[in-house]
PDB file of N, CA and C in Angstrom:
ATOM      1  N   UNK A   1      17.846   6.001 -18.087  1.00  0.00           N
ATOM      2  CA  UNK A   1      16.709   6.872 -17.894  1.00  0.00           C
ATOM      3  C   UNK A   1      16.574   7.782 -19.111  1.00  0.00           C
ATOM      4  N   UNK A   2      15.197   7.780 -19.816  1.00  0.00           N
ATOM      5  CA  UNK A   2      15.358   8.737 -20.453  1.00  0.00           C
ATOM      6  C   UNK A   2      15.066  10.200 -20.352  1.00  0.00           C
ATOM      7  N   UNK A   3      15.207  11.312 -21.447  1.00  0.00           N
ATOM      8  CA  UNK A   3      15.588  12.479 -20.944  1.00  0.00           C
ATOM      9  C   UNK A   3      14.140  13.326 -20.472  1.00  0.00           C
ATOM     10  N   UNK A   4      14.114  13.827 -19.844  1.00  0.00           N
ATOM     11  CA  UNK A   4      12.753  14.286 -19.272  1.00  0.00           C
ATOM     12  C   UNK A   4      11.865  13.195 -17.500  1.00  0.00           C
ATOM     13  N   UNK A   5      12.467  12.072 -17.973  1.00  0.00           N
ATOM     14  CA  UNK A   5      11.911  11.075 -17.207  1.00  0.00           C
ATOM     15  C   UNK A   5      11.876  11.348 -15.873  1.00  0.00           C
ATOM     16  N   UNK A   6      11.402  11.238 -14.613  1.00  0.00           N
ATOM     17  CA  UNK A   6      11.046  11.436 -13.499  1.00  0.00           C
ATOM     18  C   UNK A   6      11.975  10.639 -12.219  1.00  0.00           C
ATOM     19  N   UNK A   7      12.203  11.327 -11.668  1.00  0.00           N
ATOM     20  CA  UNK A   7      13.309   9.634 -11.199  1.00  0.00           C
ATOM     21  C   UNK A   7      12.076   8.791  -9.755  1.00  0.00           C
ATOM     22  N   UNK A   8      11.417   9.962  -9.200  1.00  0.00           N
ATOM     23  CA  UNK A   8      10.651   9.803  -8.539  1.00  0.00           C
ATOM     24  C   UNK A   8       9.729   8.773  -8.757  1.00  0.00           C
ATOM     25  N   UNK A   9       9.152   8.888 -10.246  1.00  0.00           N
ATOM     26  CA  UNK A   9       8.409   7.797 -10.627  1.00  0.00           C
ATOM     27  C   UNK A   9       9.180   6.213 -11.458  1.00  0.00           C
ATOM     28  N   UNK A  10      10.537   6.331 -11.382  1.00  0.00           N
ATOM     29  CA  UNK A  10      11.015   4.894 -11.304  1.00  0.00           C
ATOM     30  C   UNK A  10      11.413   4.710 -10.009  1.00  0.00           C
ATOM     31  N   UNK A  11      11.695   5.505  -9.107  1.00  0.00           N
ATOM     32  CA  UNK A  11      11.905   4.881  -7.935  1.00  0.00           C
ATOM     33  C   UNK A  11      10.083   4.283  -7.316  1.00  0.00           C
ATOM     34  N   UNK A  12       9.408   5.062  -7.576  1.00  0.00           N
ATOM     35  CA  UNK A  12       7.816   4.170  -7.154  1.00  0.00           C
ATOM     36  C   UNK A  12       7.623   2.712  -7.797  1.00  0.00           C
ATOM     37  N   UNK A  13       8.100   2.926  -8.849  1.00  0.00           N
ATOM     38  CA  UNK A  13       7.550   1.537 -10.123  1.00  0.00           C
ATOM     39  C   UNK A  13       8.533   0.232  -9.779  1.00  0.00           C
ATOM     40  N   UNK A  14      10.123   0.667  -8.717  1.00  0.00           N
ATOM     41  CA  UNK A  14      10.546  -0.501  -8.459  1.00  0.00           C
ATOM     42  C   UNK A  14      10.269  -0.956  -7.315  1.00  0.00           C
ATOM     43  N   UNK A  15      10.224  -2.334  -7.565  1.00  0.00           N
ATOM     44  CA  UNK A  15       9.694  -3.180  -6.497  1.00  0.00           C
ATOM     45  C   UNK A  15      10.272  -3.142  -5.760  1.00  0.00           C
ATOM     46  N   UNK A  16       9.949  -3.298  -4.764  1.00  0.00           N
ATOM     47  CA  UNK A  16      10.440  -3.607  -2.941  1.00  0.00           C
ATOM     48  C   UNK A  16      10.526  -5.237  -2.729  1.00  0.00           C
ATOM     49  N   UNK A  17      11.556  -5.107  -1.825  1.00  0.00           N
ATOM     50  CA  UNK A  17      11.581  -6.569  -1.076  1.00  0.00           C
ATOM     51  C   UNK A  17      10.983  -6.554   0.432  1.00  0.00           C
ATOM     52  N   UNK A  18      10.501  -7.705   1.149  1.00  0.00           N
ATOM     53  CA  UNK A  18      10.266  -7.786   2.461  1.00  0.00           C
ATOM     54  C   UNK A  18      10.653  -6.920   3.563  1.00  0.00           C
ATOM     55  N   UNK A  19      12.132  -6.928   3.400  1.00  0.00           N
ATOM     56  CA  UNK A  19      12.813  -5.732   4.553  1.00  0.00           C
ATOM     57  C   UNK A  19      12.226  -4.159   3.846  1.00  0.00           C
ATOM     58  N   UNK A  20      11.989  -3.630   2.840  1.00  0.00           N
ATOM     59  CA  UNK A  20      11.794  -2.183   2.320  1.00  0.00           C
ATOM     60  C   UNK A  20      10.283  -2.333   2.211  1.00  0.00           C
ATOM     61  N   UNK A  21       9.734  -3.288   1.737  1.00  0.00           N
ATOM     62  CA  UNK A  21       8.268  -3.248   2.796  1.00  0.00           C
ATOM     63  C   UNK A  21       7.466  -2.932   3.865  1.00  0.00           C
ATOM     64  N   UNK A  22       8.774  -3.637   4.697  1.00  0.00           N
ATOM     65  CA  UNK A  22       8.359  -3.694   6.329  1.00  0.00           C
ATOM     66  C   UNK A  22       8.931  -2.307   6.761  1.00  0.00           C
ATOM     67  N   UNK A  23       9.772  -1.887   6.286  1.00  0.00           N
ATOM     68  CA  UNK A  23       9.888  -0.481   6.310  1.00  0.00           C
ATOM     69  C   UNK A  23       9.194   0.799   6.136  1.00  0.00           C
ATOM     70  N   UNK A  24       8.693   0.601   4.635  1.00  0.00           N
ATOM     71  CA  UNK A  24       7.638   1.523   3.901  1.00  0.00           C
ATOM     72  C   UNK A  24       6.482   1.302   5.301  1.00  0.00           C
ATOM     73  N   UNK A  25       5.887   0.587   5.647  1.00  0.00           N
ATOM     74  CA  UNK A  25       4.872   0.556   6.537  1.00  0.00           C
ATOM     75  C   UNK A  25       5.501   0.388   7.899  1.00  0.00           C
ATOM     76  N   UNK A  26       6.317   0.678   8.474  1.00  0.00           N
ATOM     77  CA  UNK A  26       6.417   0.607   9.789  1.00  0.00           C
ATOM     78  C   UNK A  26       6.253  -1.085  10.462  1.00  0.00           C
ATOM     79  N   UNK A  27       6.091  -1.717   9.813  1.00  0.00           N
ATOM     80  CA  UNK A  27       5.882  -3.323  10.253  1.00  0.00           C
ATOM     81  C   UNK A  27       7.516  -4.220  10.446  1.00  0.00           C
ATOM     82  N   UNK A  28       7.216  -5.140  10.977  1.00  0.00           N
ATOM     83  CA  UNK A  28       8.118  -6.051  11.024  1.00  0.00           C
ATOM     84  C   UNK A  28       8.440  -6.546   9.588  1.00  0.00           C
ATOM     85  N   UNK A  29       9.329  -7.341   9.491  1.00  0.00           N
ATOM     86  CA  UNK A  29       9.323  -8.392   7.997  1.00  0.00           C
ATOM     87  C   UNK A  29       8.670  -9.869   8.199  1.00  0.00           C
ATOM     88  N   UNK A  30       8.761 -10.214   9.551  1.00  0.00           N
ATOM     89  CA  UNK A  30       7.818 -10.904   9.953  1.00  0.00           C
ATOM     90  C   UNK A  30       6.494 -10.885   9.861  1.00  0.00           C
ATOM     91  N   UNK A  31       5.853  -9.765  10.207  1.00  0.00           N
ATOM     92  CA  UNK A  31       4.634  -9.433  10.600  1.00  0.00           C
ATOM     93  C   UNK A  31       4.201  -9.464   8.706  1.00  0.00           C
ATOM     94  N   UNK A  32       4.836  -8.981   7.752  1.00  0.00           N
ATOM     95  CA  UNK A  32       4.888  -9.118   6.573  1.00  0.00           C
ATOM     96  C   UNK A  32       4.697 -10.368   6.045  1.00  0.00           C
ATOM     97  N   UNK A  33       5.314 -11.078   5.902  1.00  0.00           N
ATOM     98  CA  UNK A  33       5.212 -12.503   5.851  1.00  0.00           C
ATOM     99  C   UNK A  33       3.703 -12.946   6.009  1.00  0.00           C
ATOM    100  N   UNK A  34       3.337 -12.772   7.376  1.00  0.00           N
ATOM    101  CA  UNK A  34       2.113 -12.984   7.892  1.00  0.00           C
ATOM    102  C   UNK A  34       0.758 -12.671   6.865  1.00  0.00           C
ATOM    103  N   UNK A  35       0.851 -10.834   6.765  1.00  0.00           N
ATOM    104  CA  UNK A  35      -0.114 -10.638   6.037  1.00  0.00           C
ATOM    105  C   UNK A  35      -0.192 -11.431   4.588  1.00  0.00           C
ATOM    106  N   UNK A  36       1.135 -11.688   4.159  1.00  0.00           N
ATOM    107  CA  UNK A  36       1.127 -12.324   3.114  1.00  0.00           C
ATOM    108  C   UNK A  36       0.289 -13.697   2.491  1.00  0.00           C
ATOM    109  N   UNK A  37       0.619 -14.494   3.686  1.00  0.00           N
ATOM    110  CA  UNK A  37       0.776 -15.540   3.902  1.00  0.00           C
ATOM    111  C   UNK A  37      -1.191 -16.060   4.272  1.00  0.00           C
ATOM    112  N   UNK A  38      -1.825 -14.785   5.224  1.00  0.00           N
ATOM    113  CA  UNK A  38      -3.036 -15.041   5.517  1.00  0.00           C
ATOM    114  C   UNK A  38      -3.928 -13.965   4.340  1.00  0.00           C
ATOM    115  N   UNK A  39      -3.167 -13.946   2.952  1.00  0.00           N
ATOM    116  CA  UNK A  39      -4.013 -13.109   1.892  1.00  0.00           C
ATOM    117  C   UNK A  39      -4.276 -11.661   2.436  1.00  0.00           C
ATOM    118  N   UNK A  40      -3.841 -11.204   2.810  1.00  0.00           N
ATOM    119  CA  UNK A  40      -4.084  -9.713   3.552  1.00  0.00           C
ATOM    120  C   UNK A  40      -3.268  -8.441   2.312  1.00  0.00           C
ATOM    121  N   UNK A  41      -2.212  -9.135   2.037  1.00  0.00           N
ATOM    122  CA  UNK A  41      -1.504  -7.968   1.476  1.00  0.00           C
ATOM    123  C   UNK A  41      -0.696  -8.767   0.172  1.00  0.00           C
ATOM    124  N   UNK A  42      -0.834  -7.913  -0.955  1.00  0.00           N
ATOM    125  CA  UNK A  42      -0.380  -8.338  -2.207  1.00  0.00           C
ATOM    126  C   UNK A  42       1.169  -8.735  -2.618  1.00  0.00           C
ATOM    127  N   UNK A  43       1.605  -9.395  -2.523  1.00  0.00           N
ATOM    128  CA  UNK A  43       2.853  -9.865  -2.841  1.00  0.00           C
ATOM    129  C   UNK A  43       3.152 -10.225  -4.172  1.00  0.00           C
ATOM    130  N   UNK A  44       4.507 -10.780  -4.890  1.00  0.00           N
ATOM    131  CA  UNK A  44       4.530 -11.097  -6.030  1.00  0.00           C
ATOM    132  C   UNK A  44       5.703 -11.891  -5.801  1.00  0.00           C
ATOM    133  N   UNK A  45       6.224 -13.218  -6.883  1.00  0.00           N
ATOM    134  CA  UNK A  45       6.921 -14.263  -6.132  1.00  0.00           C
ATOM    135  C   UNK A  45       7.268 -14.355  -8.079  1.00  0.00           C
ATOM    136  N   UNK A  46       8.239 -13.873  -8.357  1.00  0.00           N
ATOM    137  CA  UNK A  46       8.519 -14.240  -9.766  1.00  0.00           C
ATOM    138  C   UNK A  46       9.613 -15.516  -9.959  1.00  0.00           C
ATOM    139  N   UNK A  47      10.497 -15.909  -9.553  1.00  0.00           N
ATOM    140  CA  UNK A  47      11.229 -17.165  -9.415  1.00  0.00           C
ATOM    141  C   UNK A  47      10.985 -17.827  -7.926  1.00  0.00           C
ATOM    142  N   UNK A  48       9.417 -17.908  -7.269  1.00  0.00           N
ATOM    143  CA  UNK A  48       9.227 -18.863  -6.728  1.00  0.00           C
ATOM    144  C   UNK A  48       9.291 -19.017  -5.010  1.00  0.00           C
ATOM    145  N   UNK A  49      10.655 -18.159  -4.868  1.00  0.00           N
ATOM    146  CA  UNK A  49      10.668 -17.514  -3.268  1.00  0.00           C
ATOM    147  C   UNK A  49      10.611 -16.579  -2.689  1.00  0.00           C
ATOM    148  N   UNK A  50      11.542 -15.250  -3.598  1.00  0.00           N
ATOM    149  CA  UNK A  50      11.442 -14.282  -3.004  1.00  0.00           C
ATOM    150  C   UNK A  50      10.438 -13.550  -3.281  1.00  0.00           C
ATOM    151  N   UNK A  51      10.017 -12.407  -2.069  1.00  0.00           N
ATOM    152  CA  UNK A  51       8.302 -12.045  -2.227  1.00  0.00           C
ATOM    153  C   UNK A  51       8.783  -9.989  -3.081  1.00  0.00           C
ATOM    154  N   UNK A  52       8.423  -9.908  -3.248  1.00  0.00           N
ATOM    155  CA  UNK A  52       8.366  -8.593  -3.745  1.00  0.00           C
ATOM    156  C   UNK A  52       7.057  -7.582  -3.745  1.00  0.00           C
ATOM    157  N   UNK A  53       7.496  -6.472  -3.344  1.00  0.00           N
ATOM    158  CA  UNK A  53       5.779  -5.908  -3.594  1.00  0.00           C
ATOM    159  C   UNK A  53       5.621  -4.142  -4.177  1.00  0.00           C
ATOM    160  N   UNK A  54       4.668  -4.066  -5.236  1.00  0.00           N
ATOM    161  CA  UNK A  54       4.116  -2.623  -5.281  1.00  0.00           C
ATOM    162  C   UNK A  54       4.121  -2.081  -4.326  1.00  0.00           C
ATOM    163  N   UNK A  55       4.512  -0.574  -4.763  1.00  0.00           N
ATOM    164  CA  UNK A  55       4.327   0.599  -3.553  1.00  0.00           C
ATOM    165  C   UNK A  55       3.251   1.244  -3.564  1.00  0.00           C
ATOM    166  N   UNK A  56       2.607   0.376  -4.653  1.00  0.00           N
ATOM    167  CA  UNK A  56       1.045   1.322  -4.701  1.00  0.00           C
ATOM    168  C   UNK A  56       0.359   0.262  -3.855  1.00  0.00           C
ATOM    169  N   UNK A  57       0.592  -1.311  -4.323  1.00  0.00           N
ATOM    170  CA  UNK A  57      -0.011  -2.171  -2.963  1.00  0.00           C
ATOM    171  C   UNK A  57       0.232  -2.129  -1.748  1.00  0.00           C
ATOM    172  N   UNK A  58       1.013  -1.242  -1.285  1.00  0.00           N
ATOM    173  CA  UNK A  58       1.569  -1.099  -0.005  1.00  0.00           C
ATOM    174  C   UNK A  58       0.629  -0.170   0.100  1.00  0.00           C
ATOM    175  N   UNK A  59       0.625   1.079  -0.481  1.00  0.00           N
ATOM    176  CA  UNK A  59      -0.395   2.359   0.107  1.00  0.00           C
ATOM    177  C   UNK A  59      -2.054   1.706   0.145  1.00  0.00           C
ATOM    178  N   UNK A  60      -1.990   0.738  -0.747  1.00  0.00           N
ATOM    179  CA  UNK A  60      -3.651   0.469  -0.859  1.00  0.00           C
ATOM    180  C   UNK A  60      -3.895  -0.332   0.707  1.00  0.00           C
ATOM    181  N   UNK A  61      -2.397  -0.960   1.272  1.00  0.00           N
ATOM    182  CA  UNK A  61      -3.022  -2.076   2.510  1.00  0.00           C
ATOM    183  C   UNK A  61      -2.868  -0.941   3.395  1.00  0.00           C
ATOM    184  N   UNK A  62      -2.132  -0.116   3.656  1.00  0.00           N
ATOM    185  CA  UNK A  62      -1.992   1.171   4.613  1.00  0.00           C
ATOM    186  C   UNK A  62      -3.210   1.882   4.516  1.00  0.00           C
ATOM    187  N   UNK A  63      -3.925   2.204   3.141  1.00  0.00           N
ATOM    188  CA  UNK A  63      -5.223   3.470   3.745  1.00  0.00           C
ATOM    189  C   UNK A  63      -6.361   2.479   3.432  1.00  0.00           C
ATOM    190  N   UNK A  64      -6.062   1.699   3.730  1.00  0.00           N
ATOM    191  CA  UNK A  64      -7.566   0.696   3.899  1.00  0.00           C
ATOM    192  C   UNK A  64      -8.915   0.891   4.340  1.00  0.00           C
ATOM    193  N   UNK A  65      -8.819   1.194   5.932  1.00  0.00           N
ATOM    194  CA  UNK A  65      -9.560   1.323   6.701  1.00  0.00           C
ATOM    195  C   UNK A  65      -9.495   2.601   6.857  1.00  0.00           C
ATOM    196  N   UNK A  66     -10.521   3.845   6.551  1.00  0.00           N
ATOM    197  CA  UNK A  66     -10.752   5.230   6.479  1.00  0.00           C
ATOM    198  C   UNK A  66     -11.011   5.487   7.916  1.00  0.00           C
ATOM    199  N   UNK A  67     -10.773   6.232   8.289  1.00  0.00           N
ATOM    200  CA  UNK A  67     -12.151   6.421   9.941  1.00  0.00           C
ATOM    201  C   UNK A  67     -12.001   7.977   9.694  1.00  0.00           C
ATOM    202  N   UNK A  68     -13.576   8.706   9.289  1.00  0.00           N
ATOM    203  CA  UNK A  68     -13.454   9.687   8.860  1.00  0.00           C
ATOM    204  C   UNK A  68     -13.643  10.731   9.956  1.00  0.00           C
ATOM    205  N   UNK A  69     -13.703  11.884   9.891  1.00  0.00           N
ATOM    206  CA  UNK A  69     -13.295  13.120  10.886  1.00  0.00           C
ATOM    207  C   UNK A  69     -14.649  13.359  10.766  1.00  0.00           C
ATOM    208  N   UNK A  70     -15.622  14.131  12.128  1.00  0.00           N
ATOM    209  CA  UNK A  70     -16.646  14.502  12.341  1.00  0.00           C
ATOM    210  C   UNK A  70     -17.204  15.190  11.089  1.00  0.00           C
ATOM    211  N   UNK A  71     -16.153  16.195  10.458  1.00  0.00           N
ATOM    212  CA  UNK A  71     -16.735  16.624   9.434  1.00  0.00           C
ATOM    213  C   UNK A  71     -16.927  15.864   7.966  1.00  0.00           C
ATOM    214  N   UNK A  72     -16.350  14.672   7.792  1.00  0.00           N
ATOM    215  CA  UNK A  72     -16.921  13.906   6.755  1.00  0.00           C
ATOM    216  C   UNK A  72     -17.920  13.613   6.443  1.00  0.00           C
ATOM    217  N   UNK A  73     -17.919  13.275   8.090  1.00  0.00           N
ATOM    218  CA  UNK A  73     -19.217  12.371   8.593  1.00  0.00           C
ATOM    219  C   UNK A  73     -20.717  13.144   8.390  1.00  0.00           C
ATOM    220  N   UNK A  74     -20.766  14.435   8.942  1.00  0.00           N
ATOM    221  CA  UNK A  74     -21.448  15.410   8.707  1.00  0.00           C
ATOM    222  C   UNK A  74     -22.041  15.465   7.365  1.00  0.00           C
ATOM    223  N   UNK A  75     -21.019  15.547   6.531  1.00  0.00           N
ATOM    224  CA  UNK A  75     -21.346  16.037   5.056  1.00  0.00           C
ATOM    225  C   UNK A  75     -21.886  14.587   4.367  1.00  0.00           C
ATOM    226  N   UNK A  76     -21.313  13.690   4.814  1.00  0.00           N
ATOM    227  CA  UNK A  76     -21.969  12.212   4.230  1.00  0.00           C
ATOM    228  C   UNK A  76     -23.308  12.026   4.576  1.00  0.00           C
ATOM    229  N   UNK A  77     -24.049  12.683   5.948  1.00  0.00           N
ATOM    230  CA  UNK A  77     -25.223  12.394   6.576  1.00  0.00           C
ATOM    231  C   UNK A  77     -25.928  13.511   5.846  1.00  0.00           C
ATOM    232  N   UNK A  78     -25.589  14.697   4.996  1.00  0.00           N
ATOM    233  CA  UNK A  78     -26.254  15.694   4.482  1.00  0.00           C
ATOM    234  C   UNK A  78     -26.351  15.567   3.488  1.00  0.00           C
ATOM    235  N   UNK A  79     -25.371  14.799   2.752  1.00  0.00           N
ATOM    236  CA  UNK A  79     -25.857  14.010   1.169  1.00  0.00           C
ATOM    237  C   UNK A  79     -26.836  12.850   1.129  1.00  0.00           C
ATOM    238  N   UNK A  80     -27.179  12.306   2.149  1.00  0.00           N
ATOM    239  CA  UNK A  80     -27.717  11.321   2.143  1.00  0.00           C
ATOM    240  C   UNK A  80     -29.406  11.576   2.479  1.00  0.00           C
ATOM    241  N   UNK A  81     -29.185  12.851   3.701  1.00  0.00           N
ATOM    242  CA  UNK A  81     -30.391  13.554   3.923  1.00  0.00           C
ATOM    243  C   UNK A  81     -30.870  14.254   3.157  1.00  0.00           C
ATOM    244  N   UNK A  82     -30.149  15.166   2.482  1.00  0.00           N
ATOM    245  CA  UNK A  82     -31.111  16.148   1.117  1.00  0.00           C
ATOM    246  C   UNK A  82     -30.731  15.438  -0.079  1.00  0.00           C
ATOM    247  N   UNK A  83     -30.283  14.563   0.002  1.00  0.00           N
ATOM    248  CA  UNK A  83     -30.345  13.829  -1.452  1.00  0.00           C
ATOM    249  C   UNK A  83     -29.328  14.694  -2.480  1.00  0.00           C
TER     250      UNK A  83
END
């Protein structure tokens, strides 16, 4: 590591395996597999079997689907209404 370096941000930048996946998200390693497998969630396969994945692709399949709070909603219908 060099001096100043963050450890926080090499622990983000290393990859995860299936089990620390299914962890990071609360899922099975099974259920992992799955998304994998039906294109749902980004994996990476560098010698062919084992799957590996970003922790930033993990946060991107976790906040996917927004469902915003009355007051988003509000302010989205008032940008849209007064332009």
């Amino acid at each position: 590591m060099f001096e100043g370096e963050d450890t926080m941000t090499e622990t983000a930048q290393r990859p995860l395996n299936t089990k620390q996946a299914a962890e990071f998200l609360g899922l099975s390693p099974n259920y992992i597999h799955q998304l994998v497998h039906g294109k749902k969630l980004t994996a990476y396969k560098p010698g062919g079997k084992v799957l590996y994945f970003k922790q930033s692709d993990l946060e991107a399949y976790a906040f996917r689907k927004k469902s915003l709070a009355n007051f988003e909603l509000n302010a989205a219908a008032d940008r849209i209404l007064n332009g």
